[in-house]
PDB file of N, CA and C in Angstrom:
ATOM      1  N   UNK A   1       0.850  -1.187   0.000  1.00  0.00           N
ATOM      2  CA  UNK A   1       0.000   0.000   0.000  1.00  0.00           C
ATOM      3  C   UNK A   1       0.891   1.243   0.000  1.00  0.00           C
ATOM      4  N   UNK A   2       0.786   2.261  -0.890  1.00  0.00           N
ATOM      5  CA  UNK A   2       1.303   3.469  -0.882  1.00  0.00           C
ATOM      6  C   UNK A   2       0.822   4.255   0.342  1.00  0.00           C
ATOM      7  N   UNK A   3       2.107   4.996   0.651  1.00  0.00           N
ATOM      8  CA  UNK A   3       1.486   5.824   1.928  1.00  0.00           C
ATOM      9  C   UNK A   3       0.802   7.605   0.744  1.00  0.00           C
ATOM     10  N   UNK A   4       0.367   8.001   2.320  1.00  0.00           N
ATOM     11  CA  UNK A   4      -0.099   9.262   1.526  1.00  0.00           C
ATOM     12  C   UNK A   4       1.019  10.111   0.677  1.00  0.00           C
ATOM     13  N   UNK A   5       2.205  10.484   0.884  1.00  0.00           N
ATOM     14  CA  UNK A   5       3.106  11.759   0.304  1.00  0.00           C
ATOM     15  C   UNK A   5       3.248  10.489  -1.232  1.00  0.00           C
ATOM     16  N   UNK A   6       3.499   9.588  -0.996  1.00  0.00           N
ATOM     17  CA  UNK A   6       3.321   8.278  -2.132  1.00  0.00           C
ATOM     18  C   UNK A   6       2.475   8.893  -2.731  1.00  0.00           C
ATOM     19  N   UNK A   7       1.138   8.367  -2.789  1.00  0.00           N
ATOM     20  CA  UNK A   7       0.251   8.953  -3.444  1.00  0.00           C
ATOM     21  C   UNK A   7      -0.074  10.278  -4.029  1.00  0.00           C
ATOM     22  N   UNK A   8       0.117  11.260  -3.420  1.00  0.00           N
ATOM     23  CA  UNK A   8       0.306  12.401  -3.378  1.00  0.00           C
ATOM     24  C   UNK A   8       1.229  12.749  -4.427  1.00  0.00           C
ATOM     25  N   UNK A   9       2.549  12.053  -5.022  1.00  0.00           N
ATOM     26  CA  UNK A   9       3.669  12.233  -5.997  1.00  0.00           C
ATOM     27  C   UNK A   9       2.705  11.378  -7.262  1.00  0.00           C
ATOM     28  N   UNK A  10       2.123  10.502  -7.526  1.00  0.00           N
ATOM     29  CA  UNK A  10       1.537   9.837  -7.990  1.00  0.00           C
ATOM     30  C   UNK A  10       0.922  10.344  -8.935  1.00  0.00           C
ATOM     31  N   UNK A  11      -0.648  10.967  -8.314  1.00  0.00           N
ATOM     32  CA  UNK A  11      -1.341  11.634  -8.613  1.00  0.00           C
ATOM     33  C   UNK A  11      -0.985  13.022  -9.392  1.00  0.00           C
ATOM     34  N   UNK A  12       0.472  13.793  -9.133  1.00  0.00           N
ATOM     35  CA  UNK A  12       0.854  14.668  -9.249  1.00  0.00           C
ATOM     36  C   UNK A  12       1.359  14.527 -10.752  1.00  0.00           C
ATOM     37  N   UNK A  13       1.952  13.297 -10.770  1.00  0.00           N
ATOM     38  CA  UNK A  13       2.413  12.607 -12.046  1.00  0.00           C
ATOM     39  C   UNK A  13       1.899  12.347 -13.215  1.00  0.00           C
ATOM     40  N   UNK A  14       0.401  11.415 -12.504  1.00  0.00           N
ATOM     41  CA  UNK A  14      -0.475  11.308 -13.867  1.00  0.00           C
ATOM     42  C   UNK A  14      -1.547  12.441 -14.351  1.00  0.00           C
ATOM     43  N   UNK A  15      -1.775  13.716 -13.206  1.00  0.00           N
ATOM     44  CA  UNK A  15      -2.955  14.427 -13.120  1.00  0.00           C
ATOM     45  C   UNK A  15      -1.323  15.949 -12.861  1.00  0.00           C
ATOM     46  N   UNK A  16      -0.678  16.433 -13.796  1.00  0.00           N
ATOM     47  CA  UNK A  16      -0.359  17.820 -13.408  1.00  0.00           C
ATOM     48  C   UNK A  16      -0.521  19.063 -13.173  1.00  0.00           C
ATOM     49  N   UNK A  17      -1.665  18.760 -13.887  1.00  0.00           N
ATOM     50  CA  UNK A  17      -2.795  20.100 -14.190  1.00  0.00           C
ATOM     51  C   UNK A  17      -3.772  20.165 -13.518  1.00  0.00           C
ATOM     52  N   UNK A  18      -4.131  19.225 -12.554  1.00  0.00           N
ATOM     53  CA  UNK A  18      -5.349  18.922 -11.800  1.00  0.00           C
ATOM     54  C   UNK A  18      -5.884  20.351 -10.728  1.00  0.00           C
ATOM     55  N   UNK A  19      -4.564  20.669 -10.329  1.00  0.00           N
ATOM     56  CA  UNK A  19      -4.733  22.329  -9.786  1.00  0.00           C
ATOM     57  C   UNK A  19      -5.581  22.796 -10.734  1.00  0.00           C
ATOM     58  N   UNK A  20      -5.040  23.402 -11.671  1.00  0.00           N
ATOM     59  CA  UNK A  20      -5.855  24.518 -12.661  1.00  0.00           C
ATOM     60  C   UNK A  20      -6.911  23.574 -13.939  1.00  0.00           C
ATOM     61  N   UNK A  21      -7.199  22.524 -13.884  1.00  0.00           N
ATOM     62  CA  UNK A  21      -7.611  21.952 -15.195  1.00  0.00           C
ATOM     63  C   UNK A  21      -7.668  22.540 -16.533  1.00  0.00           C
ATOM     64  N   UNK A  22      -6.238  23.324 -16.885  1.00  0.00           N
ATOM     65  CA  UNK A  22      -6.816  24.381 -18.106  1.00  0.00           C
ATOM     66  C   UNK A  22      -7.784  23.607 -19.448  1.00  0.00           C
ATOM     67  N   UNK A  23      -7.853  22.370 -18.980  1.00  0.00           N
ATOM     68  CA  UNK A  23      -8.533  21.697 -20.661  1.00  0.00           C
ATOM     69  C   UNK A  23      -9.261  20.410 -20.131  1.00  0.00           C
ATOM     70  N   UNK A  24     -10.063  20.542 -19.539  1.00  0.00           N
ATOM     71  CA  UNK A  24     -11.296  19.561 -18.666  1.00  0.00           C
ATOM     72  C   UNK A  24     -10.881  17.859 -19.424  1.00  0.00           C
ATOM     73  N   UNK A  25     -10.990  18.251 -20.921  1.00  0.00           N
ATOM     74  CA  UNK A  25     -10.509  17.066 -21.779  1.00  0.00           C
ATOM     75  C   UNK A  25      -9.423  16.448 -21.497  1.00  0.00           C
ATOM     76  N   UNK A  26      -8.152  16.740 -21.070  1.00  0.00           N
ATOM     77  CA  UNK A  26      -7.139  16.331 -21.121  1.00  0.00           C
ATOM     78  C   UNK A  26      -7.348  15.364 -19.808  1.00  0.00           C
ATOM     79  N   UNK A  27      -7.976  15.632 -18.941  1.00  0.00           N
ATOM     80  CA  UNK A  27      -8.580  14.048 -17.852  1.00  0.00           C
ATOM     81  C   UNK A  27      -8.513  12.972 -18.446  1.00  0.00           C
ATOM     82  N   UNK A  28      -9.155  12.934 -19.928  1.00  0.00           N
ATOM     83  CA  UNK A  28      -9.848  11.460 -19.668  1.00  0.00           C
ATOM     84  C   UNK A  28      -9.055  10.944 -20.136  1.00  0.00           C
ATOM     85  N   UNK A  29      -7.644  11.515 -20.800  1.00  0.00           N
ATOM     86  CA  UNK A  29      -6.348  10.413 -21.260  1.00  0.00           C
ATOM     87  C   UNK A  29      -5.678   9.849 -20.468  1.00  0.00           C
ATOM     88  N   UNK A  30      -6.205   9.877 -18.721  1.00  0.00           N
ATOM     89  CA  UNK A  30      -4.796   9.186 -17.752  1.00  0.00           C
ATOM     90  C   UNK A  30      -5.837   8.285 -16.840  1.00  0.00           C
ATOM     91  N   UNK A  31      -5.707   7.688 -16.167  1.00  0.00           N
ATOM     92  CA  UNK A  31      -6.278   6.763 -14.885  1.00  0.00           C
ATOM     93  C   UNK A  31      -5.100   6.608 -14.220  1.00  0.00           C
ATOM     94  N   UNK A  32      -5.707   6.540 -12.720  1.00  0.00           N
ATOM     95  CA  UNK A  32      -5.005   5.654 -11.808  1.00  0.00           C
ATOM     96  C   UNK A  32      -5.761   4.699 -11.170  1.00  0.00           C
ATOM     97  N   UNK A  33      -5.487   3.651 -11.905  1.00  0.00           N
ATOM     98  CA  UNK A  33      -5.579   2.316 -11.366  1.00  0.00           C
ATOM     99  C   UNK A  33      -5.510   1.201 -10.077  1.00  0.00           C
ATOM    100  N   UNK A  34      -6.462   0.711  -9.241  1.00  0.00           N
ATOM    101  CA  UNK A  34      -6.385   0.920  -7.914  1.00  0.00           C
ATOM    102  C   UNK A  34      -7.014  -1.710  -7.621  1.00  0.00           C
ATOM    103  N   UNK A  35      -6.097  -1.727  -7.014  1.00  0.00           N
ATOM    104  CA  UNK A  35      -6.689  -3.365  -6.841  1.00  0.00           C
ATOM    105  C   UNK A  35      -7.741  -3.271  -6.000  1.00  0.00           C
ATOM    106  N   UNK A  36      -8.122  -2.131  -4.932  1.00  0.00           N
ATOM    107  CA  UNK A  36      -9.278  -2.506  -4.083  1.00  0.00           C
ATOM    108  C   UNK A  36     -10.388  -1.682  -4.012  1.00  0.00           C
ATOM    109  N   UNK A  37     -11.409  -1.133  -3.554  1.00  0.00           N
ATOM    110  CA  UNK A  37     -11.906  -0.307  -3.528  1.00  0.00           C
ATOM    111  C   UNK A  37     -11.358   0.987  -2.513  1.00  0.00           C
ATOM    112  N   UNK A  38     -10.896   0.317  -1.399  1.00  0.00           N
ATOM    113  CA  UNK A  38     -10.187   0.699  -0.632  1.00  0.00           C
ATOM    114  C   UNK A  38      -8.890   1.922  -0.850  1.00  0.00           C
ATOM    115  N   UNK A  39      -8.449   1.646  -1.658  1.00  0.00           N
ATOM    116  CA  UNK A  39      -7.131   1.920  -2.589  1.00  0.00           C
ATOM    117  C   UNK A  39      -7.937   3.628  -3.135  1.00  0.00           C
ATOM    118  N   UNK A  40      -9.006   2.733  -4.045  1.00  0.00           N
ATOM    119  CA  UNK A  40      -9.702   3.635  -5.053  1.00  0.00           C
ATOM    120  C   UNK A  40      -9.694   5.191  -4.060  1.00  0.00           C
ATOM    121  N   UNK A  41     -11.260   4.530  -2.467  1.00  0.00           N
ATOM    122  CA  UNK A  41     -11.470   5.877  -1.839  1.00  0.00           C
ATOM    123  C   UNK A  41     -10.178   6.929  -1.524  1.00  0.00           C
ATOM    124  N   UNK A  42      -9.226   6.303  -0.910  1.00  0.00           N
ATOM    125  CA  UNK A  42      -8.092   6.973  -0.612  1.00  0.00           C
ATOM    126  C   UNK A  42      -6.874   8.070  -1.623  1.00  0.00           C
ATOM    127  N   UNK A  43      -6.828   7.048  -2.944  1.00  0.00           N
ATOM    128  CA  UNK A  43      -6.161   8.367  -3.988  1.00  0.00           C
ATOM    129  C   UNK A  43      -7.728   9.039  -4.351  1.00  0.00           C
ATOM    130  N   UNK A  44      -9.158   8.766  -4.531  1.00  0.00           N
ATOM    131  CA  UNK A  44      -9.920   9.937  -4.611  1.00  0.00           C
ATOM    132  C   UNK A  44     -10.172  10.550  -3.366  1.00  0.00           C
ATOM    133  N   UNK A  45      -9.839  10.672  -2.385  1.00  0.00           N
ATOM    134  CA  UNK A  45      -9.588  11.659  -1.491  1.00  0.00           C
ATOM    135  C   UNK A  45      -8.785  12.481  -1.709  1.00  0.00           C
ATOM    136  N   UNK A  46      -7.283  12.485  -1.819  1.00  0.00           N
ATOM    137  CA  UNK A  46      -6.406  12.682  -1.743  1.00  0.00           C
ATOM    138  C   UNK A  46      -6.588  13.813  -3.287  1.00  0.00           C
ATOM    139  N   UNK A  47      -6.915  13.226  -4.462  1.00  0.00           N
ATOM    140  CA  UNK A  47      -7.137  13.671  -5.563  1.00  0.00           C
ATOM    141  C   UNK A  47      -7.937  15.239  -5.604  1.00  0.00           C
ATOM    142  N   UNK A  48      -9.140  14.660  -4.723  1.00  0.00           N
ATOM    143  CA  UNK A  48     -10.346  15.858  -4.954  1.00  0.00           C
ATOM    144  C   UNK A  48      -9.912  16.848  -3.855  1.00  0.00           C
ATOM    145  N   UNK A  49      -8.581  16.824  -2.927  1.00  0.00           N
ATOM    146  CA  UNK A  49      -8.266  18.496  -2.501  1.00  0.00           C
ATOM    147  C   UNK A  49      -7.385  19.038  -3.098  1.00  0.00           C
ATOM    148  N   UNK A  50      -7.071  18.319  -4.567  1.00  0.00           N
ATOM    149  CA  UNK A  50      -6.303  19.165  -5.216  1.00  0.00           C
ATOM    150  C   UNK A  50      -7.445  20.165  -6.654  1.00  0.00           C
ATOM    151  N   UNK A  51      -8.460  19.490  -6.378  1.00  0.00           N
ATOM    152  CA  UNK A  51      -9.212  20.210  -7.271  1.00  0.00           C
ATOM    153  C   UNK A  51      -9.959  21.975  -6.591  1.00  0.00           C
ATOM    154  N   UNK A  52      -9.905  22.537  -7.818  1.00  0.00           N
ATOM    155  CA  UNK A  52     -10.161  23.788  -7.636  1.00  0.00           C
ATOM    156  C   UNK A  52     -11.618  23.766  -7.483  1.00  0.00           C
ATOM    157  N   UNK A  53     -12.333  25.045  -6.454  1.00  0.00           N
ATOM    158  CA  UNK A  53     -13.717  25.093  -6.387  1.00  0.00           C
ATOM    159  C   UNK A  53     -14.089  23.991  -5.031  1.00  0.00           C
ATOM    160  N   UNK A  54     -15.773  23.974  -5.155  1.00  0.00           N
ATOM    161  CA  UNK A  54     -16.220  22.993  -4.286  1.00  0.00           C
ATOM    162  C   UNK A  54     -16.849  21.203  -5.100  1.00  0.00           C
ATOM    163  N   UNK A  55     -16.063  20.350  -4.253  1.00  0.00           N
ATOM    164  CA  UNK A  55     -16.497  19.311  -4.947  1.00  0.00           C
ATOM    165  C   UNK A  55     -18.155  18.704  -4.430  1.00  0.00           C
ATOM    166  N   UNK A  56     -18.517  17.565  -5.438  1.00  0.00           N
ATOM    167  CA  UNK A  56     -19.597  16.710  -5.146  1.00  0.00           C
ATOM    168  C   UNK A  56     -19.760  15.212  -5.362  1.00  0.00           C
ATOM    169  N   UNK A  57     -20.095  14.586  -4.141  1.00  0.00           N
ATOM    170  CA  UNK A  57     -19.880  13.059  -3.981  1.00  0.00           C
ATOM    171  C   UNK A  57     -21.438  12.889  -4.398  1.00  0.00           C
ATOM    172  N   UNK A  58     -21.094  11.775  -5.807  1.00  0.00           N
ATOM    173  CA  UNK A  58     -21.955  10.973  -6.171  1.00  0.00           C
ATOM    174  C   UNK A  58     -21.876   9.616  -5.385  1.00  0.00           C
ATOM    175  N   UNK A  59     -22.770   9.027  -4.985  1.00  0.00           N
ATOM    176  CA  UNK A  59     -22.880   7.806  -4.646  1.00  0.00           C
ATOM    177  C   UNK A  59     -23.760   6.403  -5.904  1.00  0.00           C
ATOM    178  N   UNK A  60     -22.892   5.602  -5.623  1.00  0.00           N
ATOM    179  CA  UNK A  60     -23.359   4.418  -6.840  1.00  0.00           C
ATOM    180  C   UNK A  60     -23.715   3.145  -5.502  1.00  0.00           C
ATOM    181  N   UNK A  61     -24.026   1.912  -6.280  1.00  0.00           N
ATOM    182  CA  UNK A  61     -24.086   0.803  -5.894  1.00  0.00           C
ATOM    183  C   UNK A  61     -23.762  -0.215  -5.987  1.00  0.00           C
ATOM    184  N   UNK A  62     -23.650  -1.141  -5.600  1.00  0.00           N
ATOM    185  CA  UNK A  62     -22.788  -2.439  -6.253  1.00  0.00           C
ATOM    186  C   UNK A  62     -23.255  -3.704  -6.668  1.00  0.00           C
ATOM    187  N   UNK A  63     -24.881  -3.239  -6.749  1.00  0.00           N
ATOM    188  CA  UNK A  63     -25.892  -4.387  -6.970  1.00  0.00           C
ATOM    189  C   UNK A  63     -27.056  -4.097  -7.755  1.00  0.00           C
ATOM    190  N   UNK A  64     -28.007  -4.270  -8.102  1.00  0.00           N
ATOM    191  CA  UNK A  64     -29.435  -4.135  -8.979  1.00  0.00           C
ATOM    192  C   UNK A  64     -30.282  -4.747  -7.849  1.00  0.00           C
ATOM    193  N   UNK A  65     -31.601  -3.405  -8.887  1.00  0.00           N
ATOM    194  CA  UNK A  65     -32.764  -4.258  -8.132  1.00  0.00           C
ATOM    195  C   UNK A  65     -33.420  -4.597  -9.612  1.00  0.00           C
ATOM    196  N   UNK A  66     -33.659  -5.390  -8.874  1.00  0.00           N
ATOM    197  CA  UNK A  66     -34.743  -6.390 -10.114  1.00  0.00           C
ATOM    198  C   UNK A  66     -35.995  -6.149 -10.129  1.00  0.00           C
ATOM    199  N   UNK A  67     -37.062  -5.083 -10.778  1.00  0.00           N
ATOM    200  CA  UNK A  67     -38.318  -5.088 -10.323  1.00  0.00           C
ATOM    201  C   UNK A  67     -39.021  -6.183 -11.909  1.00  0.00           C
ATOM    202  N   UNK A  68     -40.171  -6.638 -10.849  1.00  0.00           N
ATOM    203  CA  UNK A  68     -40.764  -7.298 -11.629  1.00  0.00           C
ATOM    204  C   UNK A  68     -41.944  -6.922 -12.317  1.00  0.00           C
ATOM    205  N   UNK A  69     -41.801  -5.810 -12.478  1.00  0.00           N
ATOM    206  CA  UNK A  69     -42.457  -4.960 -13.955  1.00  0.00           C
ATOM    207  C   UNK A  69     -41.337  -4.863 -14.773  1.00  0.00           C
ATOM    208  N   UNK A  70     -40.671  -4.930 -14.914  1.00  0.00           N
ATOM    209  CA  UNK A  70     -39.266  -4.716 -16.026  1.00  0.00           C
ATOM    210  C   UNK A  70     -38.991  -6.029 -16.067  1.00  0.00           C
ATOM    211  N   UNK A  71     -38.966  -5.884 -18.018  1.00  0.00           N
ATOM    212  CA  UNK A  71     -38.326  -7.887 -18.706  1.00  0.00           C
ATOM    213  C   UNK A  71     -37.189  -6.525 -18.580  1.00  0.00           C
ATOM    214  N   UNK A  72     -36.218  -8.166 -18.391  1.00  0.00           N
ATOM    215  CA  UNK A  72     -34.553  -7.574 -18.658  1.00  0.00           C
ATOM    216  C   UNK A  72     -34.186  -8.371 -19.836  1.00  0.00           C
ATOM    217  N   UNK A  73     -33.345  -8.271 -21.141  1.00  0.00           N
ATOM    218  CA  UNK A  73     -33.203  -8.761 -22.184  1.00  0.00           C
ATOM    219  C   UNK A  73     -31.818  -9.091 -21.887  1.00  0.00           C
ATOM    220  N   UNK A  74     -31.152  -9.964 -21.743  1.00  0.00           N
ATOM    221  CA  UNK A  74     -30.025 -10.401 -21.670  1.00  0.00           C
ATOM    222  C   UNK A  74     -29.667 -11.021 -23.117  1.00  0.00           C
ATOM    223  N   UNK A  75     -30.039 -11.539 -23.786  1.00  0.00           N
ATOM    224  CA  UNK A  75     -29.366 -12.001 -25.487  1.00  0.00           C
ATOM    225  C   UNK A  75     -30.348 -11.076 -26.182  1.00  0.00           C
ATOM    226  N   UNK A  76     -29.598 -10.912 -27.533  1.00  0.00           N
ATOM    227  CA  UNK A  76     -30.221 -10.532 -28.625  1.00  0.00           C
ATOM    228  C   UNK A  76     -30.730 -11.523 -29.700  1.00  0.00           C
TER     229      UNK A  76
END
């Protein structure tokens, strides 16, 4: 596991511009790549106080609901 100043050089590496984003586009050419989820929360912590302005946490899920008014089409 990388410690934080680790991470911190990392991020700095693949994201240089992340201070100022002069070109919003130029994001989507890099990732940092993470084995756990764990991993993930911690460089996006670390990530989003380098961003300018106020941020916003979307939340997702890691499962479906299945309602049974909805066919789900799995083959074509």
């Amino acid at each position: 596991m990388l410690h934080n100043l680790d991470k911190e050089g990392l991020i700095k590496k693949v994201y240089p511009t992340l201070e100022t984003i002069p070109d919003p586009d130029s994001l989507v050419n890099s990732a940092i790549l993470c084995p756990t989820n764990e991993d993930v929360d911690s460089i996006n912590e670390i990530a989003t106080k380098f961003l300018p302005g106020e941020t916003i946490e979307y939340l997702s899920t890691n499962s479906i609901v299945n309602d049974v008014n909805t066919a789900v089409l799995l083959h074509s």
